[in-house]
Protein backbone atom coordinates (compact mmCIF):
# COMPACT_ATOMS: atom_id res chain seq x y z
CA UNK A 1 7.62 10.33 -41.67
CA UNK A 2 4.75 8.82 -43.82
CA UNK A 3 2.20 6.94 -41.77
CA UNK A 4 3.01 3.54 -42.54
CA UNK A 5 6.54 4.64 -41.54
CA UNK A 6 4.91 5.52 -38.51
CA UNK A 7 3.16 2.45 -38.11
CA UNK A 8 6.03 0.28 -38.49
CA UNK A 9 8.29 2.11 -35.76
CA UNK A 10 5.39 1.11 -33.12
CA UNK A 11 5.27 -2.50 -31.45
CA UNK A 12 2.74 -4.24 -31.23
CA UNK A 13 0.68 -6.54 -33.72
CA UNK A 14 -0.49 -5.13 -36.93
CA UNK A 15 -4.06 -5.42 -35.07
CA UNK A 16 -2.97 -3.38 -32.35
CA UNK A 17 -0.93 -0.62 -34.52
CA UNK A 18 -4.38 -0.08 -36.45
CA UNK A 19 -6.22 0.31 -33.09
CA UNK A 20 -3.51 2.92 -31.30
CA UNK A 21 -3.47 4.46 -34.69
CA UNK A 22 -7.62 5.08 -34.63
CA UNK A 23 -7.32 6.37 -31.32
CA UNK A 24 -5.00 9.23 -31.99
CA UNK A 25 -7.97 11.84 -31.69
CA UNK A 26 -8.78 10.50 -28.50
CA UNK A 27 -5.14 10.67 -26.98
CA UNK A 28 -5.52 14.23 -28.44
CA UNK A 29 -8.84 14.70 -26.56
CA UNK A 30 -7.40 13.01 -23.46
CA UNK A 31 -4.27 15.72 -23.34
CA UNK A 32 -6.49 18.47 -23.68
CA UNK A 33 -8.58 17.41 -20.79
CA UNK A 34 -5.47 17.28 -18.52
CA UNK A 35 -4.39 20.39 -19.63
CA UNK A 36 -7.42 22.20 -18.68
CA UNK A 37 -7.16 20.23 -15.66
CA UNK A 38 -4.09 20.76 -14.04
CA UNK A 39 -1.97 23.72 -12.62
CA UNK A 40 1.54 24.00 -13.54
CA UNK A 41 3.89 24.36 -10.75
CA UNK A 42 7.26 24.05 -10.65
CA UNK A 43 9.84 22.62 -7.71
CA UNK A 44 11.28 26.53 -7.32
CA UNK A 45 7.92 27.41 -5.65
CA UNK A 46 8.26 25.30 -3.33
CA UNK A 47 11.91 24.75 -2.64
CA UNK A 48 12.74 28.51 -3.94
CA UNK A 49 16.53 28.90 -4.57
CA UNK A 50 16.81 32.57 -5.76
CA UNK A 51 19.99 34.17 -5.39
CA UNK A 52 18.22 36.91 -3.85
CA UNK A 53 16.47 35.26 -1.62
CA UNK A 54 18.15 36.63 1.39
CA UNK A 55 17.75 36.21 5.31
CA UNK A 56 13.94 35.06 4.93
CA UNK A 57 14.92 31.95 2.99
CA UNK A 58 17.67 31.32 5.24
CA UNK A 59 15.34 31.05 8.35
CA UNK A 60 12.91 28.84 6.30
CA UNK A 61 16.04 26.31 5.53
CA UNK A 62 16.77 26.37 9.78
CA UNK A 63 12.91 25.92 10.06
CA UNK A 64 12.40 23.07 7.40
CA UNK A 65 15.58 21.15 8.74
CA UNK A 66 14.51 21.52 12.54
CA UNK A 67 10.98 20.21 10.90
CA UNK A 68 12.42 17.44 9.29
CA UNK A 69 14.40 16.25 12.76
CA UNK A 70 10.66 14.92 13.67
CA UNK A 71 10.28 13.01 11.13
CA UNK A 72 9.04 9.16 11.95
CA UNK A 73 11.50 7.05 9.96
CA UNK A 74 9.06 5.70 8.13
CA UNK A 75 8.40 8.85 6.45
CA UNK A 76 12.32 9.06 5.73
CA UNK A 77 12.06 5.23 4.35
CA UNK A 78 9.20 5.93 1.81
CA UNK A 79 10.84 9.30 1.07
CA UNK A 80 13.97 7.74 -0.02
CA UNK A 81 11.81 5.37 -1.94
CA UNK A 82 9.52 7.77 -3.79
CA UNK A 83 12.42 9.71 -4.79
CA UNK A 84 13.85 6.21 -5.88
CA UNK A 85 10.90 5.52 -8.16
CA UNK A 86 10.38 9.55 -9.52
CA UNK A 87 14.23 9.45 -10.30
CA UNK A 88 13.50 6.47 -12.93
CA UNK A 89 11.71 8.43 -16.03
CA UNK A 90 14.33 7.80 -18.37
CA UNK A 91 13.35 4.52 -18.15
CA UNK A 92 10.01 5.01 -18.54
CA UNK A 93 10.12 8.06 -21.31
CA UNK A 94 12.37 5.67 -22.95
CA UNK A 95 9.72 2.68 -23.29
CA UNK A 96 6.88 4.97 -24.16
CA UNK A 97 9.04 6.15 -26.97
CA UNK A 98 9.82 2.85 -27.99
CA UNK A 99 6.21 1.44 -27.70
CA UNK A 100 4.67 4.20 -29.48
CA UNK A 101 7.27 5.68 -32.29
CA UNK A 102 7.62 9.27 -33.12
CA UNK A 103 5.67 11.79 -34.52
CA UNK A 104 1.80 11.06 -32.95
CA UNK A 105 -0.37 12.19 -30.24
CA UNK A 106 1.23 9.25 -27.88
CA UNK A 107 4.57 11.04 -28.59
CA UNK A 108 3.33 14.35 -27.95
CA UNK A 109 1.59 12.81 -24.70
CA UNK A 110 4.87 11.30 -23.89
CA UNK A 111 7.21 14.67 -24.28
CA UNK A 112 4.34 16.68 -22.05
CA UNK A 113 4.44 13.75 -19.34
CA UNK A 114 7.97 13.30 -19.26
CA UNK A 115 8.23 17.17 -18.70
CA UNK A 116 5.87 17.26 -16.14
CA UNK A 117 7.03 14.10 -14.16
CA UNK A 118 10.77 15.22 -14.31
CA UNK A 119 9.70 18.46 -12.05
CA UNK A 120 8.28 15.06 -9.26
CA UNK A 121 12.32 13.99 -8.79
CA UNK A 122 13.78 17.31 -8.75
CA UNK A 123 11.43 18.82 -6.02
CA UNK A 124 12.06 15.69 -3.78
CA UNK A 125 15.62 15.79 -4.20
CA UNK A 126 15.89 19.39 -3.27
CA UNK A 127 13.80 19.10 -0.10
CA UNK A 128 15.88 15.98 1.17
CA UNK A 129 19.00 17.78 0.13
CA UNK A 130 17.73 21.15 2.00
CA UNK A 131 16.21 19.13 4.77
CA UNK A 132 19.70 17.15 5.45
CA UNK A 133 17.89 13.95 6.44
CA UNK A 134 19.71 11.46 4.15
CA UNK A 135 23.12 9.97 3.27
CA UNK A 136 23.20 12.10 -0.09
CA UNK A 137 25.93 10.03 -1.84
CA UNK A 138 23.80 6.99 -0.33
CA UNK A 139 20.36 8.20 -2.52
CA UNK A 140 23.08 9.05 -5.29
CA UNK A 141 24.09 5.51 -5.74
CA UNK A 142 20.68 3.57 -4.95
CA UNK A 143 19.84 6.37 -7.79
CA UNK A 144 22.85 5.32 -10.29
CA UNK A 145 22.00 1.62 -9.86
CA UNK A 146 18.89 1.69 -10.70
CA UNK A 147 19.41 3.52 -13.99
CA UNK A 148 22.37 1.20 -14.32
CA UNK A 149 20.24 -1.77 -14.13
CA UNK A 150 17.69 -0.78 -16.39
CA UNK A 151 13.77 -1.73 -16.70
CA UNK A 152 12.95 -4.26 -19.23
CA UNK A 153 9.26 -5.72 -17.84
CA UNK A 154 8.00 -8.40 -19.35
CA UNK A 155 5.73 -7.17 -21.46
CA UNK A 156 5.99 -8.85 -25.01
CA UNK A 157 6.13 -6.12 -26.96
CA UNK A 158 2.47 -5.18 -26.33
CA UNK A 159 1.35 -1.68 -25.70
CA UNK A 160 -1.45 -2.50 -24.52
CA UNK A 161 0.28 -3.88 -21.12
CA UNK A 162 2.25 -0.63 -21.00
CA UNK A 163 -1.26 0.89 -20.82
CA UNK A 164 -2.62 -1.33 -18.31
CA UNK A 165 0.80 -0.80 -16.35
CA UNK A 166 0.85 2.78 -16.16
CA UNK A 167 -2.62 3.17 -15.15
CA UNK A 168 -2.35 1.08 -12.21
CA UNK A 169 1.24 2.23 -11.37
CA UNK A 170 0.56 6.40 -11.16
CA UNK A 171 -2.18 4.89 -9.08
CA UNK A 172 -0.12 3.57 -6.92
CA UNK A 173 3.13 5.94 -7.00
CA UNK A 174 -0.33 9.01 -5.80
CA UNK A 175 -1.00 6.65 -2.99
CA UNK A 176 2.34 6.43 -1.96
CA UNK A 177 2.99 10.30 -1.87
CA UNK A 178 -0.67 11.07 -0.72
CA UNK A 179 0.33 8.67 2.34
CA UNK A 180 3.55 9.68 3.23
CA UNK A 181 2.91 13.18 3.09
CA UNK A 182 -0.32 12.25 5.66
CA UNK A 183 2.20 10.99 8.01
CA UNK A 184 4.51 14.12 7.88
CA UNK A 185 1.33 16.28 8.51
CA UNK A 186 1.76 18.25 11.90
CA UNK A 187 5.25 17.43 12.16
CA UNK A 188 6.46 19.51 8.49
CA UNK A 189 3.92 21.16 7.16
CA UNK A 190 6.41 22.00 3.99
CA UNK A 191 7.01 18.46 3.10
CA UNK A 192 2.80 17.77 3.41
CA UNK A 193 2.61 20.37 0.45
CA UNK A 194 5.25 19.39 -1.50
CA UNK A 195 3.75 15.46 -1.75
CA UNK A 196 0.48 17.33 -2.48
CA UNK A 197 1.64 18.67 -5.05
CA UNK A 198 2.98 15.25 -6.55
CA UNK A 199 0.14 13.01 -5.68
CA UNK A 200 -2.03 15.73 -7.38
CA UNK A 201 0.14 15.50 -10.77
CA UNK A 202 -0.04 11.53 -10.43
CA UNK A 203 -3.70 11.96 -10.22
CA UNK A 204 -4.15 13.26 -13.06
CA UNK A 205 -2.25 10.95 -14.85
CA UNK A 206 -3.40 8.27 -13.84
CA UNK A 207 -6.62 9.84 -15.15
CA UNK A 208 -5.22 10.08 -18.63
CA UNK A 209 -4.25 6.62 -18.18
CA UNK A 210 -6.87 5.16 -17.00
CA UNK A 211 -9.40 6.86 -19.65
CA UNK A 212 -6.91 5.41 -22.84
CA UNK A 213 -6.75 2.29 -22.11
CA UNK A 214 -10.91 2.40 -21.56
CA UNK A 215 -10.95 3.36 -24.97
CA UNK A 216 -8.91 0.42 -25.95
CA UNK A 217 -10.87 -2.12 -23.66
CA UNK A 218 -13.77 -0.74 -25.95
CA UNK A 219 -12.10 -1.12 -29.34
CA UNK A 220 -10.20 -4.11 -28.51
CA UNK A 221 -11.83 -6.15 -25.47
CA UNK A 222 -10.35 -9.57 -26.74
CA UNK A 223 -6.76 -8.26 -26.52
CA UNK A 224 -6.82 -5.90 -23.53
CA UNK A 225 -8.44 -8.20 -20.95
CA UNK A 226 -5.50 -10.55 -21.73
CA UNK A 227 -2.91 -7.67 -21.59
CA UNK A 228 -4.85 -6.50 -18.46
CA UNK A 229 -4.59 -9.73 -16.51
CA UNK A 230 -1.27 -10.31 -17.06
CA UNK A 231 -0.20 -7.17 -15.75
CA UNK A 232 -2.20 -6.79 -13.20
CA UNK A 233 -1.15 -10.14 -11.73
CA UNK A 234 2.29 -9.88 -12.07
CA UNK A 235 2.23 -5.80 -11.39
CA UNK A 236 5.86 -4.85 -9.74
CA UNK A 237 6.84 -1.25 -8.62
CA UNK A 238 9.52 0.13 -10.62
CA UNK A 239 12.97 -0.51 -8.77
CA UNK A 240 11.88 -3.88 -7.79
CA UNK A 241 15.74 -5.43 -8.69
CA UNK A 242 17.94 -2.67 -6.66
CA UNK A 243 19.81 -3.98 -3.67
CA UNK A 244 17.09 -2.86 -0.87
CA UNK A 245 14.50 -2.42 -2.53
CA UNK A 246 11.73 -5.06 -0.72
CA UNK A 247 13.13 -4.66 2.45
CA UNK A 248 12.09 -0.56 2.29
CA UNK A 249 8.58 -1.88 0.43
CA UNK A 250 8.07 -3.61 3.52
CA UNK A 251 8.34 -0.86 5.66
CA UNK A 252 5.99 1.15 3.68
CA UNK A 253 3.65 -1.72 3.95
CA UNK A 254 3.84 -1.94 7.58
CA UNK A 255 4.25 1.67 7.92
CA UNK A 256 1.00 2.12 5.68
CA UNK A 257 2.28 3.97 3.16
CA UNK A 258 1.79 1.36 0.45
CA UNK A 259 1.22 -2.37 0.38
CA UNK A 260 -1.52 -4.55 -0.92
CA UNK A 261 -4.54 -3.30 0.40
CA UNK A 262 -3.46 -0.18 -1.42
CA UNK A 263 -3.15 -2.59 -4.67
CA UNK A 264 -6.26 -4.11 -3.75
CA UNK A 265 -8.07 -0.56 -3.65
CA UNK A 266 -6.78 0.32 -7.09
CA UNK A 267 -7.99 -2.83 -8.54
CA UNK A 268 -10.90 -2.80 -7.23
CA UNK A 269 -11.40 0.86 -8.48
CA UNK A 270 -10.42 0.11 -11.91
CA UNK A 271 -12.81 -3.02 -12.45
CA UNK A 272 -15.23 -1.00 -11.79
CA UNK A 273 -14.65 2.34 -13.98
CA UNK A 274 -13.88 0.27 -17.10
CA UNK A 275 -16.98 -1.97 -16.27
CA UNK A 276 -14.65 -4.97 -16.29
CA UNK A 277 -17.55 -7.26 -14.94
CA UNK A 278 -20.14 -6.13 -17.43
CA UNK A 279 -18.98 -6.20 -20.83
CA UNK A 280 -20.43 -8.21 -22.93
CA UNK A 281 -20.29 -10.09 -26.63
CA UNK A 282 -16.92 -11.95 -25.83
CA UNK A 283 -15.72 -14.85 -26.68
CA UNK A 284 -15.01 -17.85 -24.51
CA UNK A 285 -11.24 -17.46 -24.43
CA UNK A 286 -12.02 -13.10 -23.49
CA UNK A 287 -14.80 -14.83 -21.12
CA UNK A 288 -12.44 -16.84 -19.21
CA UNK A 289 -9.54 -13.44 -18.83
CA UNK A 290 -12.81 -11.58 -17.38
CA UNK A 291 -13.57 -13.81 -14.91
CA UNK A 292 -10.24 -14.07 -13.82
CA UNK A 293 -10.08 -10.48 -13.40
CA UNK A 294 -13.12 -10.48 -11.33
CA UNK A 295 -11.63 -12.94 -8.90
CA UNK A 296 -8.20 -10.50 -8.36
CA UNK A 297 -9.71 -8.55 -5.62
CA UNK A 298 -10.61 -11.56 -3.58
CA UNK A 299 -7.07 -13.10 -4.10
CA UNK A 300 -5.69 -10.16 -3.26
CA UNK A 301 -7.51 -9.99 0.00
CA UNK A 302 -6.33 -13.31 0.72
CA UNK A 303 -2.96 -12.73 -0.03
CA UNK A 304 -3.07 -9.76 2.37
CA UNK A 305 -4.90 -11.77 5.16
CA UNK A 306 -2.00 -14.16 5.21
CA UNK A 307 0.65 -11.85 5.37
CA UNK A 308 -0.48 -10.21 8.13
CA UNK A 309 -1.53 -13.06 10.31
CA UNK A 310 2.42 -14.35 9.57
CA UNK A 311 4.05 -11.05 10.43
CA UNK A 312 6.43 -10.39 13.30
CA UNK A 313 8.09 -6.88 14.39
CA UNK A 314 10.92 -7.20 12.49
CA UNK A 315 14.06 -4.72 12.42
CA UNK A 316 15.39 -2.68 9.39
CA UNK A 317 18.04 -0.56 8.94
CA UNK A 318 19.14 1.35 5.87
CA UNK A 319 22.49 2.97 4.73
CA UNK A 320 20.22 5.85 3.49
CA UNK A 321 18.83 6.95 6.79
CA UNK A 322 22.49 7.01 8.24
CA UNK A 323 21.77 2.92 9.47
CA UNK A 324 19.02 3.96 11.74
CA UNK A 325 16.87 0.88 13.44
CA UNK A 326 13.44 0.81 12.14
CA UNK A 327 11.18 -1.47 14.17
CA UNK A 328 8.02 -2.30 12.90
């Protein structure tokens, strides 16, 4: 496919095309960075399944599963959750593909992301299925609606937001893992690992992330503070429409396994690597998306003051964890 062929199967204005086009080499440059950086691992060496595997694996299924028994039911909320979120990349390979178009360094990015996130689901689903903690067909069908119901976000058909959304969501989905995996430690040791092994991948993701859409903030400030501050205001976790789905967000929030101080943190920590509050030579319009950017955090604070002066122990139960009360 000739480049303006190319060109044409991306979204975006022709001013943005030009711009994702330029940055090709650094995409490149960005890939090879997280190649060097990372370690593949795949979910067999954790959850190993060998037909050979004999008595010894046998004894560490009774060990994981009389592990798992401890388990605070938060953990088994944000579990189900996590998986809920990992288990929605074809939505997600799908709009990169569409953003982007064929043939490119983005593609390439997308193929090696989309290869590397697929092993996130499939590890999580074979410790829950090993550990016998869930309603499986329960998972199965939160799982089927959600692909079902699709993810269309509202993002105009500008890459740019896709940018600024996946660099604050693998943020957010490390956080989550990093968290619930904390609050597993000392009770199963095997799980703890596992989510290490996730959050690590999301890490460097969200590196990747986070260092293209710098690039763009630098080639296109105008356009990517806009695209920034609309996303980053209306930011939603993927699954936000599935039957469920706030009442187990809240849990994690209360639980503190993810909730807005965590969004606050990321924010705050992205303002400052791209230098949001610094850059200069913008127009009045660009001026005005900065400021507003600058004034997130402090909203955000707010917002989580207020919800937790309101909130009451409340009960929640969930088909997934067999109806079980949660109080929080």
């Amino acid at each position: 496919m000739s480049r303006p062929a190319l060109a044409e199967a991306r979204l975006g204005t022709p001013q943005q095309v030009e711009i994702l086009t330029a940055l090709e080499p650094a995409v490149r440059r960005e890939m090879d960075a997280h190649k060097a950086r990372r370690r593949l691992w795949f979910p067999n060496d954790l959850m190993p399944a060998d037909a050979d595997s004999g008595p010894e694996r046998e004894a560490e299924l009774a060990c994981t599963r009389d592990a798992a028994r401890g388990l605070p039911d938060v953990v088994r909320v944000a579990l189900a959750l996590n998986l809920l979120t990992e288990e929605g990349l074809p939505h997600f390979h799908r709009l990169i593909a569409v953003y982007f178009g064929p043939a490119s360094p983005w593609s390439d990015w997308n193929h090696l992301w989309t290869a590397e996130e697929d092993r996130h689901g499939c590890v999580l689903r074979d410790y829950v299925r090993d550990a016998r903690i869930f309603d499986m067909r329960a998972v199965e069908q939160m799982q089927y609606l959600y692909i079902e119901a699709g993810f269309e976000p509202q993002w105009q058909q500008d890459p740019y937001r896709l940018l600024a959304y996946t660099s604050l969501q693998e943020k957010a989905t490390q956080i989550s893992h990093a968290n619930t995996g904390r609050l597993a430690a000392g009770r199963e040791p095997a799980l703890q690992r596992l989510l290490a092994h996730v959050a690590g991948d999301e890490s460097r993701h969200y590196q990747f992330y986070r260092a293209v859409f710098g690039e763009i903030l630098r080639a296109d400030p105008e356009r990517a503070l806009e695209s920034l501050l609309k996303v980053t205001l209306g930011f939603e976790m993927p699954g936000h429409n599935i039957a469920g789905f706030s009442e187990m967000s809240e849990v994690l929030s209360r639980g503190r396994v993810f909730g807005t101080r965590d969004y606050l943190s990321i924010v705050e920590e992205l303002l400052e690597y791209w230098e949001i509050g610094s850059m200069t030579g913008l127009s009045s319009h660009a001026q005005h998306n900065q400021d507003r950017l600058m004034k997130v955090p402090t909203r955000l604070a707010r917002m989580a003051d207020y919800a937790e002066a309101k909130q009451q122990p409340r009960r929640f139960s969930f088909d997934v964890i067999y109806k079980r009360t949660v109080e929080l």
